[in-house]
PDB file of N, CA and C in Angstrom:
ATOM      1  N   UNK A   1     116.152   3.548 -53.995  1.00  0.00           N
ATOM      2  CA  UNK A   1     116.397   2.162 -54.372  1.00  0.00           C
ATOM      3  C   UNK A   1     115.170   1.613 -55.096  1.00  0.00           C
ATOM      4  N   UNK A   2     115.264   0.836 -56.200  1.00  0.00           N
ATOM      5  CA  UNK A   2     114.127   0.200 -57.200  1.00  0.00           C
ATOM      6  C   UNK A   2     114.158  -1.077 -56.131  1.00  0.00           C
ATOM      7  N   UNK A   3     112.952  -0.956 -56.515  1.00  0.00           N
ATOM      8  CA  UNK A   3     112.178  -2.813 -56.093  1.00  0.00           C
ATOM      9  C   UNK A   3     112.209  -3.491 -57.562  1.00  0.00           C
ATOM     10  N   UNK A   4     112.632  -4.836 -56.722  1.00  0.00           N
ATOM     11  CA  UNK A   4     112.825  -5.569 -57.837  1.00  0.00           C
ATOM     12  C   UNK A   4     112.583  -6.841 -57.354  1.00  0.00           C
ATOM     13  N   UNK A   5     110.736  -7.323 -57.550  1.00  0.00           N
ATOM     14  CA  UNK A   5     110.059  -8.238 -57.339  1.00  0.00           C
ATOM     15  C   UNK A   5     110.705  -9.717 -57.440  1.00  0.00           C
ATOM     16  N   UNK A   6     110.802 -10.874 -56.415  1.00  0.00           N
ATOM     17  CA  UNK A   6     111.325 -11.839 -56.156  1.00  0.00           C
ATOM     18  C   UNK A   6     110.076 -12.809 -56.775  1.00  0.00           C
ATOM     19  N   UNK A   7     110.344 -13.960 -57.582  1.00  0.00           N
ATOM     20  CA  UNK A   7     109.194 -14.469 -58.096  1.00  0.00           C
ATOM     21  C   UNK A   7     109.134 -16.153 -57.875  1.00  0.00           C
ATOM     22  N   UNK A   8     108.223 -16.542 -56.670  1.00  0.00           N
ATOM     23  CA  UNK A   8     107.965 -17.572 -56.185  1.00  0.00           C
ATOM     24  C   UNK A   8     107.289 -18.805 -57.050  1.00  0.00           C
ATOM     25  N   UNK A   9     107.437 -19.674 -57.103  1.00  0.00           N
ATOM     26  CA  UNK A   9     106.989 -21.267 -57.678  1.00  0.00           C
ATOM     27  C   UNK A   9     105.961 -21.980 -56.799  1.00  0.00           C
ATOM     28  N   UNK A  10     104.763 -21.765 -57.407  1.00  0.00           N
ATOM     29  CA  UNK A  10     103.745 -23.136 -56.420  1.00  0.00           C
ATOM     30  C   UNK A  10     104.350 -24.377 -57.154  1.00  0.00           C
ATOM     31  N   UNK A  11     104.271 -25.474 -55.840  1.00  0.00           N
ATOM     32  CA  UNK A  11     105.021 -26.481 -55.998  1.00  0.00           C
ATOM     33  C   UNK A  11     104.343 -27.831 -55.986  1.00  0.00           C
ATOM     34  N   UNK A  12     102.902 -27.217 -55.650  1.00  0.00           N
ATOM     35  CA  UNK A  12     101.403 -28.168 -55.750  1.00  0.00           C
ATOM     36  C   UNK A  12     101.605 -28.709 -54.789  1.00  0.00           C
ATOM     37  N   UNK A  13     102.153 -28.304 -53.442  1.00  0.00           N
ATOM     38  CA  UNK A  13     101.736 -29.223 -52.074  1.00  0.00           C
ATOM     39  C   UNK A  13     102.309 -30.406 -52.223  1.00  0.00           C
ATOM     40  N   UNK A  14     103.289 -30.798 -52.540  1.00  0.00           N
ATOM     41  CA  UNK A  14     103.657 -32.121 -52.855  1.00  0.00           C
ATOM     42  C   UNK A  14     104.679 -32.554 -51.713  1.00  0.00           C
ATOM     43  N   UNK A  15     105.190 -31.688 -51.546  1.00  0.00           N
ATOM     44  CA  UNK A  15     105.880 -31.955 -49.826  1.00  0.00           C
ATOM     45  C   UNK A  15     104.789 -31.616 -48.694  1.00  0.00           C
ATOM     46  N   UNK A  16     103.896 -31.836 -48.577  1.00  0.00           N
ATOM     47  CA  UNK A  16     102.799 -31.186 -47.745  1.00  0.00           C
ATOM     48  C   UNK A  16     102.996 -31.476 -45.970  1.00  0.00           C
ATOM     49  N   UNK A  17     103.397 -32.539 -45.505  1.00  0.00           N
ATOM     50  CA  UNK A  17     103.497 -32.802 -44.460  1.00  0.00           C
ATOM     51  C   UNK A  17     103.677 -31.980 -43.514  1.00  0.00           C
ATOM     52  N   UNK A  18     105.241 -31.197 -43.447  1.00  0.00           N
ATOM     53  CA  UNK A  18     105.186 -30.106 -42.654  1.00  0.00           C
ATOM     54  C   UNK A  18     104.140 -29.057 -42.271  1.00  0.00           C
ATOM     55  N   UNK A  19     103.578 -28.851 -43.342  1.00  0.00           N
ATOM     56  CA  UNK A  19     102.877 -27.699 -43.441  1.00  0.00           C
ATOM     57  C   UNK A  19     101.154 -28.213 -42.662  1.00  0.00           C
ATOM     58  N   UNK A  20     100.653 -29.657 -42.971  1.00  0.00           N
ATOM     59  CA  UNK A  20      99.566 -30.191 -42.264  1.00  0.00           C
ATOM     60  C   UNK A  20     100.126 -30.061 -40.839  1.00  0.00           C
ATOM     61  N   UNK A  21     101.292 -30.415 -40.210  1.00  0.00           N
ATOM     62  CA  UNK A  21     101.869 -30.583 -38.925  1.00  0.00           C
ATOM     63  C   UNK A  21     101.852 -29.010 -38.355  1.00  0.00           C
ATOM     64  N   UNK A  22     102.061 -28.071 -39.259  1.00  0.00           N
ATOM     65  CA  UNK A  22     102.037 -26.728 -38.551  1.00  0.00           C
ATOM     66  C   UNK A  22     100.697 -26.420 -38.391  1.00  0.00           C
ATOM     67  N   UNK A  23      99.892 -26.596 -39.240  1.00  0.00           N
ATOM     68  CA  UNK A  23      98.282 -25.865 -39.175  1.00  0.00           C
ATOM     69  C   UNK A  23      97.522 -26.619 -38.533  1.00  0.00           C
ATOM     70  N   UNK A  24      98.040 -27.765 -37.960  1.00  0.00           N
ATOM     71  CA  UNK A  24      97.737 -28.612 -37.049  1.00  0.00           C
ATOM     72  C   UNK A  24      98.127 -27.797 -35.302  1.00  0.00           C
ATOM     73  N   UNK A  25      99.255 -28.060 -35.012  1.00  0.00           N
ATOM     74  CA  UNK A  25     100.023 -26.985 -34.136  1.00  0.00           C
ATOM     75  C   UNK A  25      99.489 -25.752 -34.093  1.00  0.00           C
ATOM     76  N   UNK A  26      99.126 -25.222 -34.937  1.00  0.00           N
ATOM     77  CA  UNK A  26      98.129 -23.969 -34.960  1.00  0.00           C
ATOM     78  C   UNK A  26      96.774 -23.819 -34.535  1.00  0.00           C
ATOM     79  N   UNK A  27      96.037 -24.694 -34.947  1.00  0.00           N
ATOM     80  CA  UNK A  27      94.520 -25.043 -34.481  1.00  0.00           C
ATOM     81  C   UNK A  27      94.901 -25.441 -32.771  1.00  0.00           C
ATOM     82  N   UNK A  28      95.447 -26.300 -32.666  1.00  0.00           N
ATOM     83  CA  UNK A  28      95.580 -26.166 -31.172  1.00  0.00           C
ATOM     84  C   UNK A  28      95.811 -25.412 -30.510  1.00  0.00           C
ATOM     85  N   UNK A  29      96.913 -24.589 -30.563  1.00  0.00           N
ATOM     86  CA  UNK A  29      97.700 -23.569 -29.727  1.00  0.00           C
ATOM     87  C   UNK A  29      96.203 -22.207 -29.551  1.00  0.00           C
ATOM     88  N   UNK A  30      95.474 -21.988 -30.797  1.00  0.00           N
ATOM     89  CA  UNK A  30      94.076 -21.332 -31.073  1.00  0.00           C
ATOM     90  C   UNK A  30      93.316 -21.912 -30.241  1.00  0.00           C
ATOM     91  N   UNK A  31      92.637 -23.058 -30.058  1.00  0.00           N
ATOM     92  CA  UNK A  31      92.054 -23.597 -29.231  1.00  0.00           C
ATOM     93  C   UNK A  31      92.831 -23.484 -27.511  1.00  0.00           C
ATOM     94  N   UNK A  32      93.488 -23.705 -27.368  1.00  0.00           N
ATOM     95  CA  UNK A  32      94.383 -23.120 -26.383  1.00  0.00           C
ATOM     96  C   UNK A  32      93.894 -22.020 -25.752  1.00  0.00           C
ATOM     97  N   UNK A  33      94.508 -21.140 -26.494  1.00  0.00           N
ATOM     98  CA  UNK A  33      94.526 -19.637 -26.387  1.00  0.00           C
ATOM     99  C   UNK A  33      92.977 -19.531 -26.299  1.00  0.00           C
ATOM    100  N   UNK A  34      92.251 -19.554 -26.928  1.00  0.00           N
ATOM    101  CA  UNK A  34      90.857 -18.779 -27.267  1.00  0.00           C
ATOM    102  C   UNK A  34      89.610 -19.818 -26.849  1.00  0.00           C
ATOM    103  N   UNK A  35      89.786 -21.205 -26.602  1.00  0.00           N
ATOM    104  CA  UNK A  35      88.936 -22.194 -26.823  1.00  0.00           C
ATOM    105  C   UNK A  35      88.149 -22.058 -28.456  1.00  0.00           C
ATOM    106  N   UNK A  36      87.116 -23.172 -27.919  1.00  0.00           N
ATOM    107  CA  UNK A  36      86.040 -23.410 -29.103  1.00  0.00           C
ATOM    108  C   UNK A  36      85.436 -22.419 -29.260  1.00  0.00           C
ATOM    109  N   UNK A  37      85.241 -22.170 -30.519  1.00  0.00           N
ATOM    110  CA  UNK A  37      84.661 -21.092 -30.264  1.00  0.00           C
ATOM    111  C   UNK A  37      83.928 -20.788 -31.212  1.00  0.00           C
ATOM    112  N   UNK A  38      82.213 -20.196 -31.025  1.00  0.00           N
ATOM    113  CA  UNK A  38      80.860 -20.403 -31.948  1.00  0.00           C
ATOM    114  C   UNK A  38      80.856 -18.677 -32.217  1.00  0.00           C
ATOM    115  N   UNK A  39      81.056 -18.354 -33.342  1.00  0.00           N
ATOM    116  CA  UNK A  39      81.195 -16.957 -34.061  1.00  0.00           C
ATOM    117  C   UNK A  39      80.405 -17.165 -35.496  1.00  0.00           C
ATOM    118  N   UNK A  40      79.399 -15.964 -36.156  1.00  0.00           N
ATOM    119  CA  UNK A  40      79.076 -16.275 -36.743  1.00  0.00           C
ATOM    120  C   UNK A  40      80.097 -16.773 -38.018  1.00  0.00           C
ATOM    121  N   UNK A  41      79.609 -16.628 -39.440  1.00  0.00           N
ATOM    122  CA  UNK A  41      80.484 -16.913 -40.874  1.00  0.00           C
ATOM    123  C   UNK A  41      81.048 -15.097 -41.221  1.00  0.00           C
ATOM    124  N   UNK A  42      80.925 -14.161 -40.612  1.00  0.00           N
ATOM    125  CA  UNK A  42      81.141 -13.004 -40.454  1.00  0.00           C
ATOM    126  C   UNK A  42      82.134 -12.628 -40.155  1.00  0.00           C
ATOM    127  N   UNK A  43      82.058 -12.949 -38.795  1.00  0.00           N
ATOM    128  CA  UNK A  43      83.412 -13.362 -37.393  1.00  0.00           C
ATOM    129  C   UNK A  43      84.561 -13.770 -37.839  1.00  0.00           C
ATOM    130  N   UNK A  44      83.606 -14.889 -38.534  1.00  0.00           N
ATOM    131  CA  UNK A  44      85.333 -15.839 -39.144  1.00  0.00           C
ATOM    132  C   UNK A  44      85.900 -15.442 -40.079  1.00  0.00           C
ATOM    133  N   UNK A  45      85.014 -14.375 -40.904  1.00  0.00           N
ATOM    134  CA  UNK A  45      85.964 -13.751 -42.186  1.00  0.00           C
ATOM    135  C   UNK A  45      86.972 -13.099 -41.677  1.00  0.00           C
ATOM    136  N   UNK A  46      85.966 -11.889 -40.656  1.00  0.00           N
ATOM    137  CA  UNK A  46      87.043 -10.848 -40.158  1.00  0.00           C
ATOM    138  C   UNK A  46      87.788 -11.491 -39.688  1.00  0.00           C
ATOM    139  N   UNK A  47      88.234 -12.532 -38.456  1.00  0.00           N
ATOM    140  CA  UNK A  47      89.487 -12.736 -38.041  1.00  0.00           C
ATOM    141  C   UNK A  47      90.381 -13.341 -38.864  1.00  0.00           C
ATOM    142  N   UNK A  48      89.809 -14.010 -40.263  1.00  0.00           N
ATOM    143  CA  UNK A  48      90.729 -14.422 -41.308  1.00  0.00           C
ATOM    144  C   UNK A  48      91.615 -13.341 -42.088  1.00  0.00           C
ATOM    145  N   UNK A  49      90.652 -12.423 -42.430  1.00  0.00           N
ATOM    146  CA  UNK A  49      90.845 -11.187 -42.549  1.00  0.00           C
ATOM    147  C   UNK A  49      91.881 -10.210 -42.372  1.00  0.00           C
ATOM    148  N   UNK A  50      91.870 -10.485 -40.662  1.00  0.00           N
ATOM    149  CA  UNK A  50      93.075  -9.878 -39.780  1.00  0.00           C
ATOM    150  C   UNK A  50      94.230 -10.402 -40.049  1.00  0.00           C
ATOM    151  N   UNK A  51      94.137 -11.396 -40.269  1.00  0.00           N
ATOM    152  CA  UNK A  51      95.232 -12.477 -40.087  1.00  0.00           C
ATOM    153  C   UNK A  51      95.844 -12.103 -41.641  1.00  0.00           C
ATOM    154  N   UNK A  52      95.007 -12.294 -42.765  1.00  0.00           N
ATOM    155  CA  UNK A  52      95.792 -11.904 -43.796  1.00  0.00           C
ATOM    156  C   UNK A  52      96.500 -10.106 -43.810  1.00  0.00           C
ATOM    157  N   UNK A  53      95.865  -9.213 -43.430  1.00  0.00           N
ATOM    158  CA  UNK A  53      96.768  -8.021 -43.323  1.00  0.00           C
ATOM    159  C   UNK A  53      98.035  -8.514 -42.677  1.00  0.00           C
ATOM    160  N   UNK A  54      97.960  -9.748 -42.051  1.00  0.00           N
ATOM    161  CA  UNK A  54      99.190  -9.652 -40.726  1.00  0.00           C
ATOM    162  C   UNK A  54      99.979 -10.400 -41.797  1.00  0.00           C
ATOM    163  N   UNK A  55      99.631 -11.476 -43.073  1.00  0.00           N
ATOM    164  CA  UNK A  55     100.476 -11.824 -43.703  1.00  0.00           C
ATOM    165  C   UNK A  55     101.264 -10.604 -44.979  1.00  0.00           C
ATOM    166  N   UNK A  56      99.825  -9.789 -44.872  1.00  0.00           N
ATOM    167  CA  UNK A  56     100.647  -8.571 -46.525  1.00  0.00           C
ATOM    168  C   UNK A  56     101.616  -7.899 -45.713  1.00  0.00           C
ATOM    169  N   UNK A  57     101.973  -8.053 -44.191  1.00  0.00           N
ATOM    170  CA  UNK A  57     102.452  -6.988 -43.889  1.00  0.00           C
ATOM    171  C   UNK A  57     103.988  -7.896 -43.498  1.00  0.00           C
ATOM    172  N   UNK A  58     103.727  -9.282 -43.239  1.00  0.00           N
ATOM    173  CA  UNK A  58     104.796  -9.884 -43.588  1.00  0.00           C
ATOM    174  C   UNK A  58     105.966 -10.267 -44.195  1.00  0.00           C
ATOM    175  N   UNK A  59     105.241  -9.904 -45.289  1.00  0.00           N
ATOM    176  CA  UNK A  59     105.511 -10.047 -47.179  1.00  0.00           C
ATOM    177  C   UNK A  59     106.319  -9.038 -47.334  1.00  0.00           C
ATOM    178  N   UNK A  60     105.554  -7.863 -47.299  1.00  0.00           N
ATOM    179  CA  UNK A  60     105.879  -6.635 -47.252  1.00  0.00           C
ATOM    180  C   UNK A  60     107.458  -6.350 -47.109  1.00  0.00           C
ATOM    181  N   UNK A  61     107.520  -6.666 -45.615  1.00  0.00           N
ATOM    182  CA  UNK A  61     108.713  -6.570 -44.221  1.00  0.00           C
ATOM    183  C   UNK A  61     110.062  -6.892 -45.494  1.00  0.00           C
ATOM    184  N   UNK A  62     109.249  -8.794 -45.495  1.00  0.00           N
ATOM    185  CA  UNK A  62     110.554  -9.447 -46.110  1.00  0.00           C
ATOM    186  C   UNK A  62     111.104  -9.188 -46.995  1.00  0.00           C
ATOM    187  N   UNK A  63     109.831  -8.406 -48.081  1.00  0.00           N
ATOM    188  CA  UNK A  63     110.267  -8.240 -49.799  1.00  0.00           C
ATOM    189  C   UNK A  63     111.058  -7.197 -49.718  1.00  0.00           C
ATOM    190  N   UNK A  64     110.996  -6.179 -48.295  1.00  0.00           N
ATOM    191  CA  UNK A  64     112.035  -4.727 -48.936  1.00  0.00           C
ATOM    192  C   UNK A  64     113.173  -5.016 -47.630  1.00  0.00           C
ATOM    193  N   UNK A  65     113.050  -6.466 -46.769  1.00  0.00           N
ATOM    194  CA  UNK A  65     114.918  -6.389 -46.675  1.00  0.00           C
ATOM    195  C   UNK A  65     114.539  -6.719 -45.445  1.00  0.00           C
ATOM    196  N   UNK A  66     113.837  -5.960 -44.624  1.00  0.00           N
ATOM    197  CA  UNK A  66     113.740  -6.050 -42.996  1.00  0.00           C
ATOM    198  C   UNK A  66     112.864  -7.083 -42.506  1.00  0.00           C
ATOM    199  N   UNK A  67     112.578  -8.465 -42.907  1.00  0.00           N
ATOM    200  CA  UNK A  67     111.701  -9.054 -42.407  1.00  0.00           C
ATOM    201  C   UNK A  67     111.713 -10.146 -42.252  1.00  0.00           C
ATOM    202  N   UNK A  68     111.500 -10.891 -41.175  1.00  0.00           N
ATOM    203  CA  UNK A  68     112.688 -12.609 -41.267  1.00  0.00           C
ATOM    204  C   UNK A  68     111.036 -13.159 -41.920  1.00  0.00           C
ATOM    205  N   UNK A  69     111.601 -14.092 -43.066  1.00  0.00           N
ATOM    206  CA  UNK A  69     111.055 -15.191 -43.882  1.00  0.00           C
ATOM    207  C   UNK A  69     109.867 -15.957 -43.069  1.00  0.00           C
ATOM    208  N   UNK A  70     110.679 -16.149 -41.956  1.00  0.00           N
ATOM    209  CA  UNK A  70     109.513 -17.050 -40.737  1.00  0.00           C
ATOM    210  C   UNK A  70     108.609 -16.928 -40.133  1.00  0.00           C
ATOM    211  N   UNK A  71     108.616 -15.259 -40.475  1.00  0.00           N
ATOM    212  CA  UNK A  71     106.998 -14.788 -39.850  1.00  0.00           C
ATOM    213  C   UNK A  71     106.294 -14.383 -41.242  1.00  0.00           C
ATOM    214  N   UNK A  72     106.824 -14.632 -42.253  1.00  0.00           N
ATOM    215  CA  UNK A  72     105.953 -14.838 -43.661  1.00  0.00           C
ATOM    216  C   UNK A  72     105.066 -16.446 -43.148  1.00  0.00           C
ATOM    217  N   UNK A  73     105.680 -17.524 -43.032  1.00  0.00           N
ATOM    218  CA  UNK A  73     105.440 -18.698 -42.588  1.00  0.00           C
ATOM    219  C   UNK A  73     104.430 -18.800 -41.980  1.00  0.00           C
ATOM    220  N   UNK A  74     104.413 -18.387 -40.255  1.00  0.00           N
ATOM    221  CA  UNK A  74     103.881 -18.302 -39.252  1.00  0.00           C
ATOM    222  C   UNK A  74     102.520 -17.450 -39.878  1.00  0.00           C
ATOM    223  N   UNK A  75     102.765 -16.062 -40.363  1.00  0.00           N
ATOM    224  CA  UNK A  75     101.161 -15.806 -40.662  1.00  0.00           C
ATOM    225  C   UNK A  75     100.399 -16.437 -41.962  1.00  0.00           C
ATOM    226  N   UNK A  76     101.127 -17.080 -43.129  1.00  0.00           N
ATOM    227  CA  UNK A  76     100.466 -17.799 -43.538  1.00  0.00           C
ATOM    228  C   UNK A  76      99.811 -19.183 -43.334  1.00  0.00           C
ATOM    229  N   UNK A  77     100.830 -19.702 -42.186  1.00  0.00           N
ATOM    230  CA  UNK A  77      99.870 -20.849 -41.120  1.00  0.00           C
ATOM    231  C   UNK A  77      98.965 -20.542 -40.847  1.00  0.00           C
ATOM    232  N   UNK A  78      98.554 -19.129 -40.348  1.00  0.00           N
ATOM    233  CA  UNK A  78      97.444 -18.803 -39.478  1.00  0.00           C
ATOM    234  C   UNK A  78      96.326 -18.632 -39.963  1.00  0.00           C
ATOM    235  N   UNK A  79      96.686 -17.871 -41.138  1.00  0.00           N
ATOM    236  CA  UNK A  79      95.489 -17.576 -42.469  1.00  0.00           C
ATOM    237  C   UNK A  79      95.000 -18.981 -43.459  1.00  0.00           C
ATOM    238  N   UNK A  80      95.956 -20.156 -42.760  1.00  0.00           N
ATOM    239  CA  UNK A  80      95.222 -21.668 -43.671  1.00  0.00           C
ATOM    240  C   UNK A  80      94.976 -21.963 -43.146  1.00  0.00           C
ATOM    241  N   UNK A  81      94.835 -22.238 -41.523  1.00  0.00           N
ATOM    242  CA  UNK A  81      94.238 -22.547 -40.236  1.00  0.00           C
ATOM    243  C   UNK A  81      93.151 -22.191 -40.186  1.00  0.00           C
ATOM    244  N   UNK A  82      92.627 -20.666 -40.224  1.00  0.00           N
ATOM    245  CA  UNK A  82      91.353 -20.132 -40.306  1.00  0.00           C
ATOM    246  C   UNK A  82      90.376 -20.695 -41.380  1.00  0.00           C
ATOM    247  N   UNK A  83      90.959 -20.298 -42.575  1.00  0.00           N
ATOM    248  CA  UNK A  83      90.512 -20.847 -43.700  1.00  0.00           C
ATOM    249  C   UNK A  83      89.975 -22.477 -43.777  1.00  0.00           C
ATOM    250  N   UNK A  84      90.852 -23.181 -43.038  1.00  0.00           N
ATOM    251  CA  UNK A  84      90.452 -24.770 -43.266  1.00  0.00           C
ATOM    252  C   UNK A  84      89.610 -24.621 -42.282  1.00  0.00           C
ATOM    253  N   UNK A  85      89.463 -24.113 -41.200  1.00  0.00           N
ATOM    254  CA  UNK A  85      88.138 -24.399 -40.013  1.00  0.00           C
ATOM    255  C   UNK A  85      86.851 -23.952 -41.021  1.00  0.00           C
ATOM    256  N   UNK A  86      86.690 -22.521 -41.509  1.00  0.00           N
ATOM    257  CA  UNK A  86      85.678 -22.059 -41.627  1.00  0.00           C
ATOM    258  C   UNK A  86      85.455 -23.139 -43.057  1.00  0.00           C
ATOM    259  N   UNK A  87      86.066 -23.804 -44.143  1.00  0.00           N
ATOM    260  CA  UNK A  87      85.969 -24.813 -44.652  1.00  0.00           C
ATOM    261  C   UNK A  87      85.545 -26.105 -44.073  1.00  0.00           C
ATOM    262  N   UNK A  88      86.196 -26.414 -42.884  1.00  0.00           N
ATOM    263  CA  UNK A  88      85.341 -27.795 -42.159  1.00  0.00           C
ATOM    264  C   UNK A  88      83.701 -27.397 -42.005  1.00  0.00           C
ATOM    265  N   UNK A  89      83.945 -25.984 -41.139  1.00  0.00           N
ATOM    266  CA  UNK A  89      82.588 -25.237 -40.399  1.00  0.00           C
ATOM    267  C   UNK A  89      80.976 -25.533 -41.665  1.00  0.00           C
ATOM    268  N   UNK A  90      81.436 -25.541 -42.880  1.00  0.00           N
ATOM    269  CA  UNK A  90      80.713 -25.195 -43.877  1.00  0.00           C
ATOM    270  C   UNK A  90      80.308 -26.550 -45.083  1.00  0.00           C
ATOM    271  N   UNK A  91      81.528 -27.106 -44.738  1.00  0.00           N
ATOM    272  CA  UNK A  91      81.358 -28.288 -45.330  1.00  0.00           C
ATOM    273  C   UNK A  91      80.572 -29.193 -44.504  1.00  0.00           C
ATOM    274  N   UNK A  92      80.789 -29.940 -43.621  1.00  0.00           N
ATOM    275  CA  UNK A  92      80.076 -30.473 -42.351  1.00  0.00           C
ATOM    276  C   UNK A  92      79.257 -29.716 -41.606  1.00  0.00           C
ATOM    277  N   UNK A  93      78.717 -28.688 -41.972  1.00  0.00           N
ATOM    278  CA  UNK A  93      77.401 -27.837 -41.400  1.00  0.00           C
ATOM    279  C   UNK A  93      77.303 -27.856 -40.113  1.00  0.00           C
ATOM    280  N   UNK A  94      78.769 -27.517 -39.160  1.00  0.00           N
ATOM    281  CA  UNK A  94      78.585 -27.991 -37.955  1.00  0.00           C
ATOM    282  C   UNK A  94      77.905 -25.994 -36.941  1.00  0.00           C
ATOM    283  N   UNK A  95      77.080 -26.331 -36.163  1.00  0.00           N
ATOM    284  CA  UNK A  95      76.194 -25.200 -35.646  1.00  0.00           C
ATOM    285  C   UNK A  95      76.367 -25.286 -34.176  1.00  0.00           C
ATOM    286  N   UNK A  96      76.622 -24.656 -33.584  1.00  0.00           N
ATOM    287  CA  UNK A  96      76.693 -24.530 -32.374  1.00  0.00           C
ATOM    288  C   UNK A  96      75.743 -24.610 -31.881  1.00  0.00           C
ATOM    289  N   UNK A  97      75.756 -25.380 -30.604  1.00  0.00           N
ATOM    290  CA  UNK A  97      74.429 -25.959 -29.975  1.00  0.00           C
ATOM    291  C   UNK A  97      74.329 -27.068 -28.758  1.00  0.00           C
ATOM    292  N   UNK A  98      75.786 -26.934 -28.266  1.00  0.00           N
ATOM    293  CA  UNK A  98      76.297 -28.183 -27.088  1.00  0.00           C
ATOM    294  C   UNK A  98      77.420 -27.939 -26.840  1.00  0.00           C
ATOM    295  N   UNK A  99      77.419 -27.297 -25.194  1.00  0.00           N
ATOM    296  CA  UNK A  99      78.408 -26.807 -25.083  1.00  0.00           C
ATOM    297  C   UNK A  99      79.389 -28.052 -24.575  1.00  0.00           C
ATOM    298  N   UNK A 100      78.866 -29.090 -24.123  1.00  0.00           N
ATOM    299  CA  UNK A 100      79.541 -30.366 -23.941  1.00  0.00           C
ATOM    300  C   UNK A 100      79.889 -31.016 -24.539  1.00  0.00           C
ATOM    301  N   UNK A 101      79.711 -30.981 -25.966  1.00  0.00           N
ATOM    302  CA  UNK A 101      80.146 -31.312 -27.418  1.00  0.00           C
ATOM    303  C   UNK A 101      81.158 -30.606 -27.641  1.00  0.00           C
ATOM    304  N   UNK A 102      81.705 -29.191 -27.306  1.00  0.00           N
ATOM    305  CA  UNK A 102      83.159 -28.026 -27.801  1.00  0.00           C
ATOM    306  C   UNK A 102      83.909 -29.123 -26.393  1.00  0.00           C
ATOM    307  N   UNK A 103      83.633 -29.117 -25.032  1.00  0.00           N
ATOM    308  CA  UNK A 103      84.428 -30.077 -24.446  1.00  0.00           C
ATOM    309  C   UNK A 103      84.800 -31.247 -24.767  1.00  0.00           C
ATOM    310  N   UNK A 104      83.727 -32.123 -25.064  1.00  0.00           N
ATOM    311  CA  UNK A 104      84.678 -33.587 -25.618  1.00  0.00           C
ATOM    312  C   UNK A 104      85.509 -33.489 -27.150  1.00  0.00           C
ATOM    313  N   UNK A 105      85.002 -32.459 -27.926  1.00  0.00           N
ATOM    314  CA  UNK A 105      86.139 -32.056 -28.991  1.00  0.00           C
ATOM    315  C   UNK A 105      87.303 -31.830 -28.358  1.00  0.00           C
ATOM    316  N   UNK A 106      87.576 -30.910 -27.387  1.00  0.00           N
ATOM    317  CA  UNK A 106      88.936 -30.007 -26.535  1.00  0.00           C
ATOM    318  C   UNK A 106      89.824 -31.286 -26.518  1.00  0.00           C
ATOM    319  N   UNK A 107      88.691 -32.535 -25.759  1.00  0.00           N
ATOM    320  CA  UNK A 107      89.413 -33.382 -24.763  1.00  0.00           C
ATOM    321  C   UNK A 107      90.135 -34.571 -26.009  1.00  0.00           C
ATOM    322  N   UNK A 108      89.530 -34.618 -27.097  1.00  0.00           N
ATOM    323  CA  UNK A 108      90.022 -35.742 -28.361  1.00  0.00           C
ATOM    324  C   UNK A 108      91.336 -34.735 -28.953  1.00  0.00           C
ATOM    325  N   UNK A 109      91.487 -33.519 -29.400  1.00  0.00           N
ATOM    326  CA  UNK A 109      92.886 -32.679 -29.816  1.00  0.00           C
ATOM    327  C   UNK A 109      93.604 -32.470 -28.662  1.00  0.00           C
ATOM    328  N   UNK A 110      93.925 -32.176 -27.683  1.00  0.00           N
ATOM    329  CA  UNK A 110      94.479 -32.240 -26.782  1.00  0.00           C
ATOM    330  C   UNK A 110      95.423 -33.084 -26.216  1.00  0.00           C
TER     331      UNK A 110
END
């Protein structure tokens, strides 16, 4: 069987809402799961990293037939989730250094 590439439209974020509400839902459920957590700019590639194999392999699934659409979704939440932290992390130069500071963060998203 030929592949025969499906060809997607950026749409410039213009419906954006949902998508802030998921990577929102995401950062928490992460915080959740893992807490706060002080890793170098290294750390955060690789687990971004991870996260994108988990989306090519998504892609992958869906583009040759076997792969529900929604976990294309779900790992590209995860990989803009990462991405926007290590973007906050870098923009706001925030450094780990109070561990009672990752608690009253927990306690304001929560």
């Amino acid at each position: 069987m030929k592949y025969c590439p499906t060809y997607y439209t950026d749409r410039g974020l213009r419906d954006d809402s949902w998508i802030l509400k998921k990577i929102w839902d995401e950062n928490t459920s992460q915080i959740i799961k893992w807490g706060i957590q002080s890793k170098s700019a290294w750390e955060w590639l690789t687990f971004t990293t991870e996260e994108l194999g988990e989306l090519a392999k998504a892609i992958a699934d869906y583009e040759y037939g076997h792969g529900p659409r929604e976990e294309v979704v779900k790992e590209a939440i995860q990989v803009a989730t990462l991405a926007l932290k290590i973007a906050e992390m870098f923009e706001r130069n925030i450094v780990a250094n109070r561990a009672d500071a990752d608690e009253e963060y927990i306690d304001t998203i929560l």
